[in-house]
N, C-alpha and C. Protein backbone atom coordinates (compact mmCIF):
# COMPACT_ATOMS: atom_id res chain seq x y z
N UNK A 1 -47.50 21.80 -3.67
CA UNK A 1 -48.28 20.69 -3.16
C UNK A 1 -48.89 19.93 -4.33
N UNK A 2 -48.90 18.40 -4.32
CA UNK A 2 -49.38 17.65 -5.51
C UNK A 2 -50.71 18.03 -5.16
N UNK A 3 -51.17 17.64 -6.61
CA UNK A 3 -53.15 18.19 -6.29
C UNK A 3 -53.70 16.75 -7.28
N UNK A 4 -52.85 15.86 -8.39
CA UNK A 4 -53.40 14.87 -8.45
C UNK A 4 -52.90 13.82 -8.34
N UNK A 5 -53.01 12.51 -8.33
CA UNK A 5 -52.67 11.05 -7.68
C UNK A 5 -51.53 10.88 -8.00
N UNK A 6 -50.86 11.05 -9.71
CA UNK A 6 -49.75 10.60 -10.37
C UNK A 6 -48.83 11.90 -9.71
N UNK A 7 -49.18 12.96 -9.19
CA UNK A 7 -48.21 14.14 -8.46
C UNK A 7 -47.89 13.48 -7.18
N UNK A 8 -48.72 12.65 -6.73
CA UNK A 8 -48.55 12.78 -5.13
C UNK A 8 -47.83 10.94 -5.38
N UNK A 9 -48.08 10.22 -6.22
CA UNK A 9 -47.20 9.19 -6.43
C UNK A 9 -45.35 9.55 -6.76
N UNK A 10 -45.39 10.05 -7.60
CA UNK A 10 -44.53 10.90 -8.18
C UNK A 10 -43.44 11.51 -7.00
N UNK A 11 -44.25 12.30 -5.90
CA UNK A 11 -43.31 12.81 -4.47
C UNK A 11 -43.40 11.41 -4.09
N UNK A 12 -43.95 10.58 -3.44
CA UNK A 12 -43.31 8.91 -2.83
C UNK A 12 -42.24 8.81 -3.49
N UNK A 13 -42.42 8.29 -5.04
CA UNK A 13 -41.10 7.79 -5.51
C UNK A 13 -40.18 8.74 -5.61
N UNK A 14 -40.17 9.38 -5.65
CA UNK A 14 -39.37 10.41 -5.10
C UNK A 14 -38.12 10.77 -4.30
N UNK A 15 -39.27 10.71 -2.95
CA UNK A 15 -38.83 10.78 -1.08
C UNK A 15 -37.92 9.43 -1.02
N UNK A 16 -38.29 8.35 -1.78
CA UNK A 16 -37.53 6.62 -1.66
C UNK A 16 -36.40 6.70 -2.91
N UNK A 17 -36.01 7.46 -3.99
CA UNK A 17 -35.42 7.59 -4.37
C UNK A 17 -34.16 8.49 -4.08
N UNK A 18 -34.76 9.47 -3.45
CA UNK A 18 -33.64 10.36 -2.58
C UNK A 18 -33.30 9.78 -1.77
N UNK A 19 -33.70 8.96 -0.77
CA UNK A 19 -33.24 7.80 0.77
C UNK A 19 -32.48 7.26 -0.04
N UNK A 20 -32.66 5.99 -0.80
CA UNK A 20 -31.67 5.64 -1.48
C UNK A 20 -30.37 5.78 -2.21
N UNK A 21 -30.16 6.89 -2.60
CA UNK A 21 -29.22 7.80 -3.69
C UNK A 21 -28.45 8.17 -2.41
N UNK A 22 -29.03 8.64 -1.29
CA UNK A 22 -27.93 9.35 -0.13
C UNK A 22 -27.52 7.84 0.28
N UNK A 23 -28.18 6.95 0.55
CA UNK A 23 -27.54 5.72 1.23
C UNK A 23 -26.49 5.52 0.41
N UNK A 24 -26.16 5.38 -0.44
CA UNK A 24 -25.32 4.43 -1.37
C UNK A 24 -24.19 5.84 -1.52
N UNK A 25 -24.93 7.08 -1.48
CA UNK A 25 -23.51 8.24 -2.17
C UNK A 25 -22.68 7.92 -0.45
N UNK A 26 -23.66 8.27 0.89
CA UNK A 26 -22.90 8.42 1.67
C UNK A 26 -22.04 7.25 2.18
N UNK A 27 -22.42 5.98 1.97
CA UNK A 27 -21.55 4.66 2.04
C UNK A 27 -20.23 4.73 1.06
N UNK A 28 -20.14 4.90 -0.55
CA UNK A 28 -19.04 5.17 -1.09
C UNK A 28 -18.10 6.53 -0.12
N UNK A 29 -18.83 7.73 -0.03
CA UNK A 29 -17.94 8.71 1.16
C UNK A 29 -17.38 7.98 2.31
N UNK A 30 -17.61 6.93 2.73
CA UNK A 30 -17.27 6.58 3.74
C UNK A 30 -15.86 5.52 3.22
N UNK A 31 -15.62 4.94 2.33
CA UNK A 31 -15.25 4.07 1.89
C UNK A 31 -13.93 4.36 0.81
N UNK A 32 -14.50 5.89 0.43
CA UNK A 32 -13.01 6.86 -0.05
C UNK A 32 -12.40 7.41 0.89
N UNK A 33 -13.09 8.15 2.14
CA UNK A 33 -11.99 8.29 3.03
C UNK A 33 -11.94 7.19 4.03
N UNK A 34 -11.93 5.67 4.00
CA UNK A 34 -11.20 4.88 4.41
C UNK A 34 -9.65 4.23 3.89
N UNK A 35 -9.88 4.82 2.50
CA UNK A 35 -8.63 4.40 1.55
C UNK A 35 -7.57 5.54 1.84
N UNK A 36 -8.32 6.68 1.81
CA UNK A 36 -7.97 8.17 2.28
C UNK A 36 -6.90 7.99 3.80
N UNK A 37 -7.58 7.66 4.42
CA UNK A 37 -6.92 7.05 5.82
C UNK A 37 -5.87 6.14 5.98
N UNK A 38 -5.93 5.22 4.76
CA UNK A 38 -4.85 4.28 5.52
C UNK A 38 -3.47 4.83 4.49
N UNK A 39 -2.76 4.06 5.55
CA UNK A 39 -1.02 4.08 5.10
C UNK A 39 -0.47 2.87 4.29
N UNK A 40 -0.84 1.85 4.65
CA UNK A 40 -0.56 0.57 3.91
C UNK A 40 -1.00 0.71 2.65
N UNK A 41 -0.11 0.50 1.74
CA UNK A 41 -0.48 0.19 0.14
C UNK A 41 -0.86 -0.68 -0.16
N UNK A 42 -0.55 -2.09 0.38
CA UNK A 42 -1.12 -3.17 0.21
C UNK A 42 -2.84 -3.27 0.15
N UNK A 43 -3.14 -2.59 1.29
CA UNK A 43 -4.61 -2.76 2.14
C UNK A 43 -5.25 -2.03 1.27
N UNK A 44 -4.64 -0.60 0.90
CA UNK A 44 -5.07 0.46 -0.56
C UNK A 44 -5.63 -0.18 -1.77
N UNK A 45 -4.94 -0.98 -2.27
CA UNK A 45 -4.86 -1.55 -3.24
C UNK A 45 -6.10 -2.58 -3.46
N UNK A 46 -6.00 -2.86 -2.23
CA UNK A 46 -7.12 -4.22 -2.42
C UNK A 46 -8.60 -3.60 -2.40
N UNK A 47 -8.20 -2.43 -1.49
CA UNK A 47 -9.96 -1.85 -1.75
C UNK A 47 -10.10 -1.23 -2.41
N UNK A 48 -9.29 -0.74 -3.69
CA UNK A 48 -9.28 0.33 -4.79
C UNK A 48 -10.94 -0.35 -5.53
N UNK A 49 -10.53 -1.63 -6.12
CA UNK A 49 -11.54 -1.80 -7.07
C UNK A 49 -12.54 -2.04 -6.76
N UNK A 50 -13.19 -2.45 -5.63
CA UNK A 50 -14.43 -2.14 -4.60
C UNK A 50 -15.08 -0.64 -5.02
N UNK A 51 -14.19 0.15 -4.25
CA UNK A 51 -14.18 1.26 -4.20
C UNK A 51 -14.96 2.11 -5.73
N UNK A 52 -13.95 1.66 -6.73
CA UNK A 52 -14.06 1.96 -8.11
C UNK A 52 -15.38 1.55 -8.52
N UNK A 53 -15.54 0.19 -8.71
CA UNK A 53 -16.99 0.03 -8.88
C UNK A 53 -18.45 0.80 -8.04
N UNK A 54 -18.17 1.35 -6.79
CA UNK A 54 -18.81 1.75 -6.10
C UNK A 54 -18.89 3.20 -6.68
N UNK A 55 -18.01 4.46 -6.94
CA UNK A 55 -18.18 5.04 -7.77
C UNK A 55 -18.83 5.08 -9.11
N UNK A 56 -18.23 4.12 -9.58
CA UNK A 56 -19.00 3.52 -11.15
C UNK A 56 -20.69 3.56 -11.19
N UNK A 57 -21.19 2.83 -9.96
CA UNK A 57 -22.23 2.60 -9.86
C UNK A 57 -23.22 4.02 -9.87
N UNK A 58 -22.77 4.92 -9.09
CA UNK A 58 -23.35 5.83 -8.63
C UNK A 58 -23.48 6.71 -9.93
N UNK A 59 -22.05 7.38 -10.22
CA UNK A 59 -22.33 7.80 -11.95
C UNK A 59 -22.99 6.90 -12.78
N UNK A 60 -23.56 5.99 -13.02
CA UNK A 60 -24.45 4.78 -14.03
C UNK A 60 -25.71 5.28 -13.61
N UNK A 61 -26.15 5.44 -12.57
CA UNK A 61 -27.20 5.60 -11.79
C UNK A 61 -27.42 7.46 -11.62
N UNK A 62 -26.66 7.90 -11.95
CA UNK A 62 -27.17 9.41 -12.12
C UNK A 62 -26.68 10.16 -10.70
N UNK A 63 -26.41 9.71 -9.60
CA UNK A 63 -26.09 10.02 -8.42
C UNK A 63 -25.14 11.57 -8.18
N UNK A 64 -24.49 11.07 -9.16
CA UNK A 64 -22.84 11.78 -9.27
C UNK A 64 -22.89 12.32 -10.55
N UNK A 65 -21.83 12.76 -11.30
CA UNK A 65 -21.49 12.90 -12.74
C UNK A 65 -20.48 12.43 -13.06
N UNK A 66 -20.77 11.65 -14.46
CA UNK A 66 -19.14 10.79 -14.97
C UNK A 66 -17.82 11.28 -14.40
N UNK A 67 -17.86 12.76 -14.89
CA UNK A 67 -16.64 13.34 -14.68
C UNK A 67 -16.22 13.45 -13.16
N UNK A 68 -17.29 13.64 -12.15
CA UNK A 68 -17.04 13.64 -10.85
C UNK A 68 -16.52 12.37 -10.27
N UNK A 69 -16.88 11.09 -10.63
CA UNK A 69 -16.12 9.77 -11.01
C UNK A 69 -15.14 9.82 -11.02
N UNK A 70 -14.73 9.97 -12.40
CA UNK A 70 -13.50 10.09 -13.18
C UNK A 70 -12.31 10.66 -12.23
N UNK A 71 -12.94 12.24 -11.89
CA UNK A 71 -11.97 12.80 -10.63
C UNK A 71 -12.06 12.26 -9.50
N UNK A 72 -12.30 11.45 -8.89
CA UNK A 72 -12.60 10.65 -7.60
C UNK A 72 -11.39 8.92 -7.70
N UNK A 73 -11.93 8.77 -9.30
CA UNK A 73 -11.15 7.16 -9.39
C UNK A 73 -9.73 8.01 -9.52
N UNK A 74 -9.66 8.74 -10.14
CA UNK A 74 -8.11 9.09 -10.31
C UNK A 74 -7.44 9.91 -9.28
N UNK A 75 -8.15 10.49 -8.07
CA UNK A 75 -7.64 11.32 -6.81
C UNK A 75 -6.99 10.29 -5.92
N UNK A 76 -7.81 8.97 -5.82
CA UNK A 76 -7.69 7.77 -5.09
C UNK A 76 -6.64 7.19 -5.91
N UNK A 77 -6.17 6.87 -7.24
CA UNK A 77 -5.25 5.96 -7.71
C UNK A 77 -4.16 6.98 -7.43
N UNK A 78 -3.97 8.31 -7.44
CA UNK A 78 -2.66 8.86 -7.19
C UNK A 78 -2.09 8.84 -5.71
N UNK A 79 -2.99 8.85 -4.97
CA UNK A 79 -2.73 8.64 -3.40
C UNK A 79 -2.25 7.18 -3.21
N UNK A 80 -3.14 6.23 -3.94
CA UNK A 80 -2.39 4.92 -3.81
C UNK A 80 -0.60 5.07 -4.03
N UNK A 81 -0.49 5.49 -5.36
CA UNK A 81 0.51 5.60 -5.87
C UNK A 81 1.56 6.49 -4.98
N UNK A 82 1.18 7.04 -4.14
CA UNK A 82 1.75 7.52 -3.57
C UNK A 82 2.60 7.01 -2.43
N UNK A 83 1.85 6.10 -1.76
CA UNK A 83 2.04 5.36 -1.05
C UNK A 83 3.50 4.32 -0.39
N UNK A 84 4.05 4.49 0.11
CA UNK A 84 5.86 3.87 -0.07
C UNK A 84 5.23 3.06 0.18
């Protein structure tokens, strides 16, 4: 339990920093397995770099880890690639 002002400021920014961090991780989850989902390469393609930056963002921001990125942009470009 905080016991002085800058502790109990400290949990606020906090509690609004965690809301935030899940908004944005669970919107990119939603948005890799939409690429995940489709069959069209075309449609793949176009939301790759959306996508990519949306990752990007999250590792910049501490959310994720580079490397968890890294394995995410490149799980998604091989599935593209996969794609007839």
């Amino acid at each position: 339990m905080a016991n002085t002002a800058s502790a109990k400021k400290a949990d606020r920014q906090g509690e609004r920093h965690n809301e935030h961090n899940r908004y944005y991780a669970k919107t990119t989850r939603n948005a890799i397995r939409d690429i995940r989902k489709t069959t069209d390469k075309k449609a793949a393609e176009a939301n790759a770099p959306k996508v990519f930056a949306m990752i990007d963002k999250l590792a910049k921001i501490g959310v994720i880890h580079k490397n968890k990125a890294a394995n995410l942009k490149s799980g998604i470009q091989v599935y593209i690639n996969k794609l007839a």
